[in-house]
Each structure stands twice: as structure tokens, then as C-alpha cells.
N, C-alpha and C. Protein backbone atom coordinates (compact mmCIF):
# COMPACT_ATOMS: atom_id res chain seq x y z
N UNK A 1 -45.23 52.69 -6.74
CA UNK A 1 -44.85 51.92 -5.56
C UNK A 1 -43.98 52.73 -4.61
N UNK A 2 -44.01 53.80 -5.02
CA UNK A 2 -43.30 55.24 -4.03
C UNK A 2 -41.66 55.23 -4.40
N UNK A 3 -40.85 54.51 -5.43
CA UNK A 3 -39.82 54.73 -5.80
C UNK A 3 -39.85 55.91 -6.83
N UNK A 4 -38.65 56.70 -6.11
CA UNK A 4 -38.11 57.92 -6.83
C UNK A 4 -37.51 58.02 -7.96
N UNK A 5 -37.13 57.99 -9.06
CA UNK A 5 -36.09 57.89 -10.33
C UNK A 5 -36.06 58.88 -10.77
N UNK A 6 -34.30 59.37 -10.75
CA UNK A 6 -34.16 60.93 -11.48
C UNK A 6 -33.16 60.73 -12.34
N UNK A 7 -32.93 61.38 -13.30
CA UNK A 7 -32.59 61.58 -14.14
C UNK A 7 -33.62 62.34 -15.80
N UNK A 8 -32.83 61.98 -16.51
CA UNK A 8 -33.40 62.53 -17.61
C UNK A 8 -33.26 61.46 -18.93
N UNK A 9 -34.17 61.25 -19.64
CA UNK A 9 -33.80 59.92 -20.81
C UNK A 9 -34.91 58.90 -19.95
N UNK A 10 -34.80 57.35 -20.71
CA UNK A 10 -35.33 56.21 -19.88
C UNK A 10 -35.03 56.46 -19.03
N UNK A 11 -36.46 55.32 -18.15
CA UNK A 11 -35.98 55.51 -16.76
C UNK A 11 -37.30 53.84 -16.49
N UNK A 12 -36.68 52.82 -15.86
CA UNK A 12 -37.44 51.61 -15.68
C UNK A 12 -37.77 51.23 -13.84
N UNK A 13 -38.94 50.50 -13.83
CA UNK A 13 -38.95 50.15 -12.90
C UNK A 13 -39.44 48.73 -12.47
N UNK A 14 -38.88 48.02 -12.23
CA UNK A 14 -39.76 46.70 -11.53
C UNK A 14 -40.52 46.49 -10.26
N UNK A 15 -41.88 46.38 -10.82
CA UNK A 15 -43.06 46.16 -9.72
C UNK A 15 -43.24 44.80 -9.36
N UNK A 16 -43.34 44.32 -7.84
CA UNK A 16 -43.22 42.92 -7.45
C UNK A 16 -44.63 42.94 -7.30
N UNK A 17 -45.30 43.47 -6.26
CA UNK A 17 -46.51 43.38 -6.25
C UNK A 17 -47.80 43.60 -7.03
N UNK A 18 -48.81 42.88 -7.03
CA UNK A 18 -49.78 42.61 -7.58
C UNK A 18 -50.46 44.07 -7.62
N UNK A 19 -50.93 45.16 -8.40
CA UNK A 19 -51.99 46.20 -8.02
C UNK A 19 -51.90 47.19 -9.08
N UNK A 20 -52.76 48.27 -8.85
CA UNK A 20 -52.54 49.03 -9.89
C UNK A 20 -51.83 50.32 -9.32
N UNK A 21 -51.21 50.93 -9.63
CA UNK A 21 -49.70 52.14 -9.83
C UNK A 21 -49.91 53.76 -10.29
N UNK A 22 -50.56 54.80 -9.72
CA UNK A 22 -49.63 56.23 -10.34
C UNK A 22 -48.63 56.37 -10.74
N UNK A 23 -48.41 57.22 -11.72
CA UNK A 23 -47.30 57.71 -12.21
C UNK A 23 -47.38 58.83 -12.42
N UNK A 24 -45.98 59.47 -11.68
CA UNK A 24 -46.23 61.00 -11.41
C UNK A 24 -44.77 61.56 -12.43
N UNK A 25 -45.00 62.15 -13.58
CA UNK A 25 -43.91 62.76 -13.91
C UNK A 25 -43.46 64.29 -13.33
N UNK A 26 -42.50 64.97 -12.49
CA UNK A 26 -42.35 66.46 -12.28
C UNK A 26 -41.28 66.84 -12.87
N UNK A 27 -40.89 67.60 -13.19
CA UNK A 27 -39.94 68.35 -13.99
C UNK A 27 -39.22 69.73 -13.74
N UNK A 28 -38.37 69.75 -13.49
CA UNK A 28 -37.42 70.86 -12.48
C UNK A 28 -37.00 71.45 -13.53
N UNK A 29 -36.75 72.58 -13.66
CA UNK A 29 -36.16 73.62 -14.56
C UNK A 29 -34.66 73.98 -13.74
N UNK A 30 -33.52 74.85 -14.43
CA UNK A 30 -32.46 75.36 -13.94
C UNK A 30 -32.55 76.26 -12.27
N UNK A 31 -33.80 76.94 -12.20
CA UNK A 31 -34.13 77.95 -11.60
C UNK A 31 -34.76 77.26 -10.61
N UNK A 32 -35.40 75.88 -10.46
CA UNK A 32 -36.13 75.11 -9.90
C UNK A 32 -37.22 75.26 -9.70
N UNK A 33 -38.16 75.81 -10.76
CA UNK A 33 -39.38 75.46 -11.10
C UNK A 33 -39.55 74.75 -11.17
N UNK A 34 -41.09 73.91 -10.45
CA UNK A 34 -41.04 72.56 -11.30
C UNK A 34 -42.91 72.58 -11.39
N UNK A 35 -42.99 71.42 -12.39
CA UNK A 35 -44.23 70.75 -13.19
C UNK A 35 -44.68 69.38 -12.62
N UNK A 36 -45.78 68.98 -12.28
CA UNK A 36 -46.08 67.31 -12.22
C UNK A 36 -47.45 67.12 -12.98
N UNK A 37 -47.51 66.18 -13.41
CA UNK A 37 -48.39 65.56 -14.35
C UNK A 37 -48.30 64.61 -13.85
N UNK A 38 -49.93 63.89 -12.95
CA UNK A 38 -49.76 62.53 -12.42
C UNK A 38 -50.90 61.69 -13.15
N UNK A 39 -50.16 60.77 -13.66
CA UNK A 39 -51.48 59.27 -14.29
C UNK A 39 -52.21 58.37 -13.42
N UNK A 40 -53.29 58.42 -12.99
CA UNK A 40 -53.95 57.46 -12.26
C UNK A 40 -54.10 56.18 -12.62
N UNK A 41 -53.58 54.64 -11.64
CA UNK A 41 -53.66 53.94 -12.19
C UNK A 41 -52.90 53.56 -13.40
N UNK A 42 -52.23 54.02 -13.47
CA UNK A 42 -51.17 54.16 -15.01
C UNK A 42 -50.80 52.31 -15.46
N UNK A 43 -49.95 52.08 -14.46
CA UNK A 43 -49.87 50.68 -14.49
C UNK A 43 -50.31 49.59 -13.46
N UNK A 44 -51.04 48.81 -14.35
CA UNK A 44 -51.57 47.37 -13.47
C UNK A 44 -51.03 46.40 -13.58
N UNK A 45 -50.57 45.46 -12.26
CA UNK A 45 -49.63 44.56 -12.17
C UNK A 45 -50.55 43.52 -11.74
N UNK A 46 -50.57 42.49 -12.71
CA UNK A 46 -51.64 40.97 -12.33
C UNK A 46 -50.64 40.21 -11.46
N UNK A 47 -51.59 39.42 -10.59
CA UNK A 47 -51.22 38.31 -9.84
C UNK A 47 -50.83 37.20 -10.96
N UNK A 48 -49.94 36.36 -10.36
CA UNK A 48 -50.25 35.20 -11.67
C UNK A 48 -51.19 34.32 -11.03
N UNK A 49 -51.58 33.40 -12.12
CA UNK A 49 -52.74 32.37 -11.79
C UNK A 49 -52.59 31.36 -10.88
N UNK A 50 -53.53 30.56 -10.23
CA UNK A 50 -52.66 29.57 -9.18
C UNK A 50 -53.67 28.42 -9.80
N UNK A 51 -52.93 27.01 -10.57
CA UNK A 51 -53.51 26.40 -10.83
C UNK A 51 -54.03 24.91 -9.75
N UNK A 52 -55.13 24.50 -9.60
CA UNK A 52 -55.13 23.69 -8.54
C UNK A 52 -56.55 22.80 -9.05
N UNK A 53 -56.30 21.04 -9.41
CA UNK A 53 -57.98 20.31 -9.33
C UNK A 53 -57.61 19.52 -8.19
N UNK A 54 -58.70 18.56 -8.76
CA UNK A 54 -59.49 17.47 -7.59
C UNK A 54 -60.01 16.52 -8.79
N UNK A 55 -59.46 15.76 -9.12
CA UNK A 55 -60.29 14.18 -9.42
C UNK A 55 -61.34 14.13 -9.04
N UNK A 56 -62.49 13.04 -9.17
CA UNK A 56 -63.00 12.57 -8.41
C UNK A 56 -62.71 11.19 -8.20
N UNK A 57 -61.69 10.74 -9.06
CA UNK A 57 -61.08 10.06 -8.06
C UNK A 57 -59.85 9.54 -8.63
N UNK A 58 -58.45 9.20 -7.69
CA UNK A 58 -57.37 8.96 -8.70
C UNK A 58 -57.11 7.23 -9.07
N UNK A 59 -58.22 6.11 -8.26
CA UNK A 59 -57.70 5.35 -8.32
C UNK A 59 -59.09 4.27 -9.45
N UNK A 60 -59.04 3.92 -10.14
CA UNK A 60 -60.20 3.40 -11.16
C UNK A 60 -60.00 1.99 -11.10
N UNK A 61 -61.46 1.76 -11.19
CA UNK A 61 -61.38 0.16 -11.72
C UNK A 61 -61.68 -0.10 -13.36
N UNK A 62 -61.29 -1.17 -14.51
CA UNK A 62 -61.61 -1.04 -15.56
C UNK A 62 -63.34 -0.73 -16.12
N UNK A 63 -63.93 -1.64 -14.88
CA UNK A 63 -65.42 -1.07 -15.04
C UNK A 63 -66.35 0.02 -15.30
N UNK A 64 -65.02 0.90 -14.79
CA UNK A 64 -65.39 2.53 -14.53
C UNK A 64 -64.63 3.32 -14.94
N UNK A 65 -64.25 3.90 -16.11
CA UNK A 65 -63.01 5.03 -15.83
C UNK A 65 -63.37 6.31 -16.27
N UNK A 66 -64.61 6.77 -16.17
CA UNK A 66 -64.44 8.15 -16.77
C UNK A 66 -64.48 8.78 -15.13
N UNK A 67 -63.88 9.84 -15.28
CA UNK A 67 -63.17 10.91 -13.83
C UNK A 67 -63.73 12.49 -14.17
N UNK A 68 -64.45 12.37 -13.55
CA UNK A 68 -64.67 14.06 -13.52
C UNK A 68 -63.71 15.10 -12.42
N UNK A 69 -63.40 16.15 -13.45
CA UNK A 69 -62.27 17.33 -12.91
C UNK A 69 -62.82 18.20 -12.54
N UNK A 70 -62.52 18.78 -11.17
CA UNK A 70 -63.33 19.99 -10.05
C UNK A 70 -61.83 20.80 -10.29
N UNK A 71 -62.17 21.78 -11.32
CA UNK A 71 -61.03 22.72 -11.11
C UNK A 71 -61.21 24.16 -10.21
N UNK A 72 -60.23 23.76 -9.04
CA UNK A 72 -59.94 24.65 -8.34
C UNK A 72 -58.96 26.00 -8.72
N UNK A 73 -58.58 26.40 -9.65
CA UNK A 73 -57.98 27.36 -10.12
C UNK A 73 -58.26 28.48 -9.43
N UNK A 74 -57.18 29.51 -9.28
CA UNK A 74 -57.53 30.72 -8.93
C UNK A 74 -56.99 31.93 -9.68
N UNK A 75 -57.29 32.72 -10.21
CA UNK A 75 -56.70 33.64 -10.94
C UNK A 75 -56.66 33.85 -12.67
N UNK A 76 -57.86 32.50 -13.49
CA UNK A 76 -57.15 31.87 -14.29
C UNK A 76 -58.39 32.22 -14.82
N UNK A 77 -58.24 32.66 -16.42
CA UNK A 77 -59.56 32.62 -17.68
C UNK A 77 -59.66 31.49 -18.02
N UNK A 78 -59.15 31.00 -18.39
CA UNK A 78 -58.35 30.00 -19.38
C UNK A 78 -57.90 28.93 -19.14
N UNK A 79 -58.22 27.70 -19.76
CA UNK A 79 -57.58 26.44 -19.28
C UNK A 79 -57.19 24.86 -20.39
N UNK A 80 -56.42 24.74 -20.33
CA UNK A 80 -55.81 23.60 -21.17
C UNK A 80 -55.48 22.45 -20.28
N UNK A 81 -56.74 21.36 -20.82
CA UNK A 81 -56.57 19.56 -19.75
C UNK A 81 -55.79 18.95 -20.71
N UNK A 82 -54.74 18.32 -20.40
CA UNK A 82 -53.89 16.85 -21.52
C UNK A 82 -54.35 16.14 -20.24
N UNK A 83 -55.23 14.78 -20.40
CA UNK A 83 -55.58 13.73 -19.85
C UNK A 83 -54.11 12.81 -19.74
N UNK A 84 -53.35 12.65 -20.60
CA UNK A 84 -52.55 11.42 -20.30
C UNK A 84 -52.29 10.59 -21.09
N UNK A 85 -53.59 10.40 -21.38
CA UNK A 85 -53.85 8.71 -22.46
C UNK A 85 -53.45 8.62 -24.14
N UNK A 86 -52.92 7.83 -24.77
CA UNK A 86 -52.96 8.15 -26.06
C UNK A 86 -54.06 8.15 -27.00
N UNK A 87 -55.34 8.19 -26.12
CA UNK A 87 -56.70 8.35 -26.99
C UNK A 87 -56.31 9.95 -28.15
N UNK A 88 -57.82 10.12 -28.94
CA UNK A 88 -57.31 10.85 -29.77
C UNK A 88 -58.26 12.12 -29.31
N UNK A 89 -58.79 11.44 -28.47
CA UNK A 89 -59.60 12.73 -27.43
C UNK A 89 -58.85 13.04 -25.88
N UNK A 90 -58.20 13.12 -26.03
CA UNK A 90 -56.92 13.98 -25.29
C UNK A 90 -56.91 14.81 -24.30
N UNK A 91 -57.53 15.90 -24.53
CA UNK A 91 -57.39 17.45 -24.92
C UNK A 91 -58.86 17.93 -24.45
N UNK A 92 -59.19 18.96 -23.18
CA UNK A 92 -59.87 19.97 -23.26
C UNK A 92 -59.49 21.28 -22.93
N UNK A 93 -60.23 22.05 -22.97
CA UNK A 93 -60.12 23.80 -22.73
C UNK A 93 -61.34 23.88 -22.05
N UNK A 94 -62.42 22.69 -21.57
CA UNK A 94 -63.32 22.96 -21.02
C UNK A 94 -62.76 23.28 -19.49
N UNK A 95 -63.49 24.42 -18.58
CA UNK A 95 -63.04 24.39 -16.89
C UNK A 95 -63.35 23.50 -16.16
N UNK A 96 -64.28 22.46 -16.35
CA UNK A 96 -64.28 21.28 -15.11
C UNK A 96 -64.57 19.98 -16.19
N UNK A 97 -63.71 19.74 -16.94
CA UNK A 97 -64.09 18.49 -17.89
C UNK A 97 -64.16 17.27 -17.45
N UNK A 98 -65.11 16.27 -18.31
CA UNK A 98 -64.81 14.64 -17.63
C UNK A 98 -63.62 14.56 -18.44
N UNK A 99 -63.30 13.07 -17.96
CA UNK A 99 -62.61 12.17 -19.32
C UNK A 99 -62.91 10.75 -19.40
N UNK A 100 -63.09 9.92 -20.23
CA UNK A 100 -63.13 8.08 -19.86
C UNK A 100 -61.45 7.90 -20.47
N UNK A 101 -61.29 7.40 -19.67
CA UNK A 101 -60.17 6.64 -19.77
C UNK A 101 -60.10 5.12 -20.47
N UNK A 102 -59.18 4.55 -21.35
CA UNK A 102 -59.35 3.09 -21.83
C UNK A 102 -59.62 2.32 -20.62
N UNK A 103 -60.47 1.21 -20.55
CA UNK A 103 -60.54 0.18 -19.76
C UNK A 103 -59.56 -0.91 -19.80
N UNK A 104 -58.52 -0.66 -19.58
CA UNK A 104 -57.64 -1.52 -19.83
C UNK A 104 -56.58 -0.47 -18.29
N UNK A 105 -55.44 -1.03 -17.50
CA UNK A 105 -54.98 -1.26 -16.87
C UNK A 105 -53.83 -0.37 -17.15
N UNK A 106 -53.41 0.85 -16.24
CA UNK A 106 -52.27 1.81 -16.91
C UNK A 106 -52.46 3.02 -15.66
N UNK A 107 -51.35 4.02 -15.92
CA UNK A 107 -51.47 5.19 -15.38
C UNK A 107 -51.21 5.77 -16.54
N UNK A 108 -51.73 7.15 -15.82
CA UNK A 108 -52.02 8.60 -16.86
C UNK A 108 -51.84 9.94 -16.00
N UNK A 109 -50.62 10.51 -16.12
CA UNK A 109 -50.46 11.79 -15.62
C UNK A 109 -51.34 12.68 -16.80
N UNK A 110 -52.26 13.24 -15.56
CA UNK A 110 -53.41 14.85 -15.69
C UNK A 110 -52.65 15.95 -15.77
N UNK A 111 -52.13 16.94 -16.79
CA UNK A 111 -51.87 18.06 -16.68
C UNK A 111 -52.54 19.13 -16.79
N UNK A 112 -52.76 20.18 -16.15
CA UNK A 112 -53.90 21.42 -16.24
C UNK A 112 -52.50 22.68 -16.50
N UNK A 113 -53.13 23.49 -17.39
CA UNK A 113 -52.57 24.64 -17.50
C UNK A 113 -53.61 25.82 -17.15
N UNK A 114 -53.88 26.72 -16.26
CA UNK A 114 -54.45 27.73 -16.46
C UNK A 114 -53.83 29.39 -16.58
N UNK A 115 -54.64 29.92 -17.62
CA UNK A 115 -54.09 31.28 -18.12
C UNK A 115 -54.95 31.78 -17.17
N UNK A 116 -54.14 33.28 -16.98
CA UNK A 116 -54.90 34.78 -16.82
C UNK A 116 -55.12 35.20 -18.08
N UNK A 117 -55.68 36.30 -17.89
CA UNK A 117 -56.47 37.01 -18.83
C UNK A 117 -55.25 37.97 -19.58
N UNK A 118 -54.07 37.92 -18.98
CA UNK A 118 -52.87 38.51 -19.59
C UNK A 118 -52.12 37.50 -20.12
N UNK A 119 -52.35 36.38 -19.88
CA UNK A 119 -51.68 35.40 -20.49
C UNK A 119 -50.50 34.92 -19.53
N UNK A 120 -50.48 34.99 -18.69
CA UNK A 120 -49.64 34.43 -17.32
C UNK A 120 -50.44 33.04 -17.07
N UNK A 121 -49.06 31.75 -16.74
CA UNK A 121 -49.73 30.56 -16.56
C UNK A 121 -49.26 30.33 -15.58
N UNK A 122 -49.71 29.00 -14.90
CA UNK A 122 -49.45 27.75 -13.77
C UNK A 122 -49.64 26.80 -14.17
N UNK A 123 -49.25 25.83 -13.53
CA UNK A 123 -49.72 24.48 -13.94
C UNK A 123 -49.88 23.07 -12.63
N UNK A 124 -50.61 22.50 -13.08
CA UNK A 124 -50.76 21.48 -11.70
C UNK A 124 -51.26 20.17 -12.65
N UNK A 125 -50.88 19.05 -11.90
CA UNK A 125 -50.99 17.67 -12.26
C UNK A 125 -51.55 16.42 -11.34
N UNK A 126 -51.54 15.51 -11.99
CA UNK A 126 -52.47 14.18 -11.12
C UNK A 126 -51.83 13.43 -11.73
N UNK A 127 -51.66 12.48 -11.19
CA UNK A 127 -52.02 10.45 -11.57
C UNK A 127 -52.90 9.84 -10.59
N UNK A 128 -53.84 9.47 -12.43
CA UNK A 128 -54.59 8.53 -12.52
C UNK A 128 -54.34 7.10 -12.88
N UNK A 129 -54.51 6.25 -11.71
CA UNK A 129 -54.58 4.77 -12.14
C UNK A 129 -55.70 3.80 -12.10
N UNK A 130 -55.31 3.15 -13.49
CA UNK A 130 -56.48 2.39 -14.08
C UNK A 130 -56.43 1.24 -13.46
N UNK A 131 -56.52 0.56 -12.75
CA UNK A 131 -56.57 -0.96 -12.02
C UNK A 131 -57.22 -2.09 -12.91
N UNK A 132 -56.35 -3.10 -13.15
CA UNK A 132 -57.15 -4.35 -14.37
C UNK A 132 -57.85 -5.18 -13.12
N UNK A 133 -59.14 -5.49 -13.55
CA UNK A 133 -59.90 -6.23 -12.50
C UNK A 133 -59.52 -7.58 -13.03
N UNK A 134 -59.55 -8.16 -11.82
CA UNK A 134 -59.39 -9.67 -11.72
C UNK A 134 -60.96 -10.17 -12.51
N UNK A 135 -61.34 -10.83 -13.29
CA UNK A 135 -61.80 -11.61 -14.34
C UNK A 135 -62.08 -12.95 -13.51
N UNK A 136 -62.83 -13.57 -13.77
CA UNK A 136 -62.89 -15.23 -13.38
C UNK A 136 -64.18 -15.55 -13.09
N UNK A 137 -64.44 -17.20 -13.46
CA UNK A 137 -65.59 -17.63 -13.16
C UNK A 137 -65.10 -19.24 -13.00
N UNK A 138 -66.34 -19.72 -12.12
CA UNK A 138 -66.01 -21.09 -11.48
C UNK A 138 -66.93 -21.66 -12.55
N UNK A 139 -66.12 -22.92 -13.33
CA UNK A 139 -67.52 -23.82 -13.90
C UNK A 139 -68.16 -24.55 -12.92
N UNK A 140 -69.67 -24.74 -13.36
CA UNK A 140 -71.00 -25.23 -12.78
C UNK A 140 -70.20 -26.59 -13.05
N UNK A 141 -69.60 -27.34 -13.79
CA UNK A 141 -68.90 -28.69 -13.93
C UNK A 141 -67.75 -29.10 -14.39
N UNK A 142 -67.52 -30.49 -14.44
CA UNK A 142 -66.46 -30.38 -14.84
C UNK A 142 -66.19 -31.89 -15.55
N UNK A 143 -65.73 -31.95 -16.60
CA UNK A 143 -65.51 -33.48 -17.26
C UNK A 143 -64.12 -34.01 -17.09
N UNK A 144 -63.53 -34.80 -16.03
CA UNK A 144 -62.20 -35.28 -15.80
C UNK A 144 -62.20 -35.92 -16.89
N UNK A 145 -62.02 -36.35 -18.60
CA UNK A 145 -62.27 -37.08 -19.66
C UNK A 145 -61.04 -36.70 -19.85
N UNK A 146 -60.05 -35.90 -19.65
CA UNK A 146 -58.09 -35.38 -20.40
C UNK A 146 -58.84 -35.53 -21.92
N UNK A 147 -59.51 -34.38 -22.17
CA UNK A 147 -60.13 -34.12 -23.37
C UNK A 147 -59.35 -32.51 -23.55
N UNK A 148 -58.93 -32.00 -22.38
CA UNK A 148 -58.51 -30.33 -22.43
C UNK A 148 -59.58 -29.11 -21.85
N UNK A 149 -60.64 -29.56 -21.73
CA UNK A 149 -61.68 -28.56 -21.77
C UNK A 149 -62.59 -29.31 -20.04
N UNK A 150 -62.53 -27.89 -19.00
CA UNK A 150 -62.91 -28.64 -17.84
C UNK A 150 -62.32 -29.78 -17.46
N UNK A 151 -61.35 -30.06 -17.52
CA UNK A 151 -60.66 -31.60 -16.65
C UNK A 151 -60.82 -31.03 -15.23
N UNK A 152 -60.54 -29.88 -14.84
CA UNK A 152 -60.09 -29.74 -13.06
C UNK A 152 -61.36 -28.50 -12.72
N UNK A 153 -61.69 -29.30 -11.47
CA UNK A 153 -63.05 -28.15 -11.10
C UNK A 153 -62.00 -26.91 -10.11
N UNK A 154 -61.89 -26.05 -11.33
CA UNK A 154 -60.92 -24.97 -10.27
C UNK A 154 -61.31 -23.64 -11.46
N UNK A 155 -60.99 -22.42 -10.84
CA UNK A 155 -61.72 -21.19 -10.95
C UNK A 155 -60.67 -20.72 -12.42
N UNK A 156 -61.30 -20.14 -13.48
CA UNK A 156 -60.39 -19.69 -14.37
C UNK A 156 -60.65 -18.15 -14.42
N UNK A 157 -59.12 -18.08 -14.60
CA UNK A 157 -58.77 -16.36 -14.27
C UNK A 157 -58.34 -15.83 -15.46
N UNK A 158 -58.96 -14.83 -16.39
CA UNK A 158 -58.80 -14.00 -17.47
C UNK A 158 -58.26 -13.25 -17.74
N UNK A 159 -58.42 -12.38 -16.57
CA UNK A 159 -57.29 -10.95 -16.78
C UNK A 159 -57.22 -10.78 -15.25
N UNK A 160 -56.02 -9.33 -15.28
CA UNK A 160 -55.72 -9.14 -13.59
C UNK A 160 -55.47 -10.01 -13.21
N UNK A 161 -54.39 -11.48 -13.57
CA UNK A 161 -53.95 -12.14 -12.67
C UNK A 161 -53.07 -13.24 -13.12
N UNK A 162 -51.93 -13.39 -12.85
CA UNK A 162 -50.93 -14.23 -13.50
C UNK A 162 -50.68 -15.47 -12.77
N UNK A 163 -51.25 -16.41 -12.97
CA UNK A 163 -51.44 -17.70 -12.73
C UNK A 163 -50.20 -18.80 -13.14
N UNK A 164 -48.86 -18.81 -12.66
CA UNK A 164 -47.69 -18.82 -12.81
C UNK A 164 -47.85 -20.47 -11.65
């Protein structure tokens, strides 16, 4: 990176940028002779990875929840999905995985990890929410008899909705 270091013994350097590096050793004698021995490429400095998806979509109805992942990653071999959910299928290493989510009503933070090929990570995340659908059906009748069952011609609601 064109820094000079003299002395004699170790000698370190920190490279910020991304690329690959010569290394030129020369060697001065009393008399000031000197020697160079240069390494091409000697050292390569990786970018780190930039992790980045896309849902296809973050907001679900219970009808529907499996979500397919468009991973946008850049820089990255390697990849580790934790979905969120306490299912026992969890977990991929696939690069653009689905997932179904329980049909039941919740959020679920998406975490992505992607490696380089040196083992340098990033990481990027989502929430996904599961929406409980409103449930209900109108009876075709109704028996006012105060038997318990159909007395009132009015709509009954199952789930997704608190009838207070």
C-alpha cells in the first residue's frame, strides 16, 4: 500500500483497503549496498460481505404463510436463515430459501448471516407478520326457542376478533 517500514526484527502493517499487495523486502548493508526481493501479490485483503434480502412479502394472512427469500447478498459464499418461529424447522443454509410459517397469528424476526469465503460475516433482518383472519359465518336460520343454540340471527365470529 506504498508504506515504508524500517527497521530490523518484526515489522506489521494494517491494510484498510480491499485488494491484493507486493511486498518488497531490501536490505542495506554498512557500506550501503543494498538487496530487494519483491513478492507479487503477497497479501490479499477481502472486502467483507454485505448482507441484504427481500421477502416476498412481510405482511401474511393465516391462509398463506409460506414467504419466499430473494437473497440479495453481496460478497458472501455462505449463508445461515433463523426464520423466527419456534418450529423445529428453523434453520437454512440454503441461498434463497422458502419458509411456512404457523398459521396462527404472531411476528417473527428473519435473521440472515452471510459468510465470505474467508469467513468474514454481515448480517441483515426482517419482520414477518402473521395476521389472524377474522373467521365467521352468518346462519341460514335461526330458532328464537332460549334453547342456547341460534336464538339471535347475528354473524358468529371465531377467531381474529374479540367480541367484548
Amino acid at each position: 500500500d506504498g508504506t515504508v517500514l524500517l527497521g530490523c526484527g518484526t515489522v506489521s502493517e494494517w491494510f484498510t483497503l480491499a485488494g491484493c499487495y507486493d511486498v518488497t523486502l531490501t536490505l542495506t548493508d554498512n557500506n550501503g549496498c543494498q538487496n530487494s526481493s519483491t513478492s507479487n501479490d503477497f497479501i490479499c485483503v477481502e472486502s467483507p460481505p454485505l448482507a441484504s434480502f427481500e421477502p416476498s412479502s412481510n405482511e401474511l394472512a393465516t391462509y398463506d404463510t409460506e414467504v419466499f427469500f430473494d437473497n440479495n447478498s453481496f460478497g458472501a459464499s455462505t449463508y445461515e436463515w433463523i426464520f423466527g418461529d419456534p418450529d423445529g424447522n428453523n434453520y437454512s443454509t440454503e441461498e434463497n430459501p422458502s419458509h411456512t410459517y404457523p398459521n396462527v397469528g404472531g411476528e417473527y424476526n428473519v435473521l440472515l448471516t452471510a459468510y465470505s469465503a474467508l469467513g468474514c460475516k454481515d448480517t441483515a433482518w426482517a419482520k414477518i407478520i402473521v395476521n389472524e383472519d377474522i373467521v365467521f359465518y352468518v346462519p341460514k336460520t335461526f330458532t328464537p326457542d332460549i334453547d342456547g343454540y341460534n336464538d339471535y340471527f347475528i354473524p358468529i365470529f371465531t377467531a381474529g376478533f374479540n367480541h367484548y
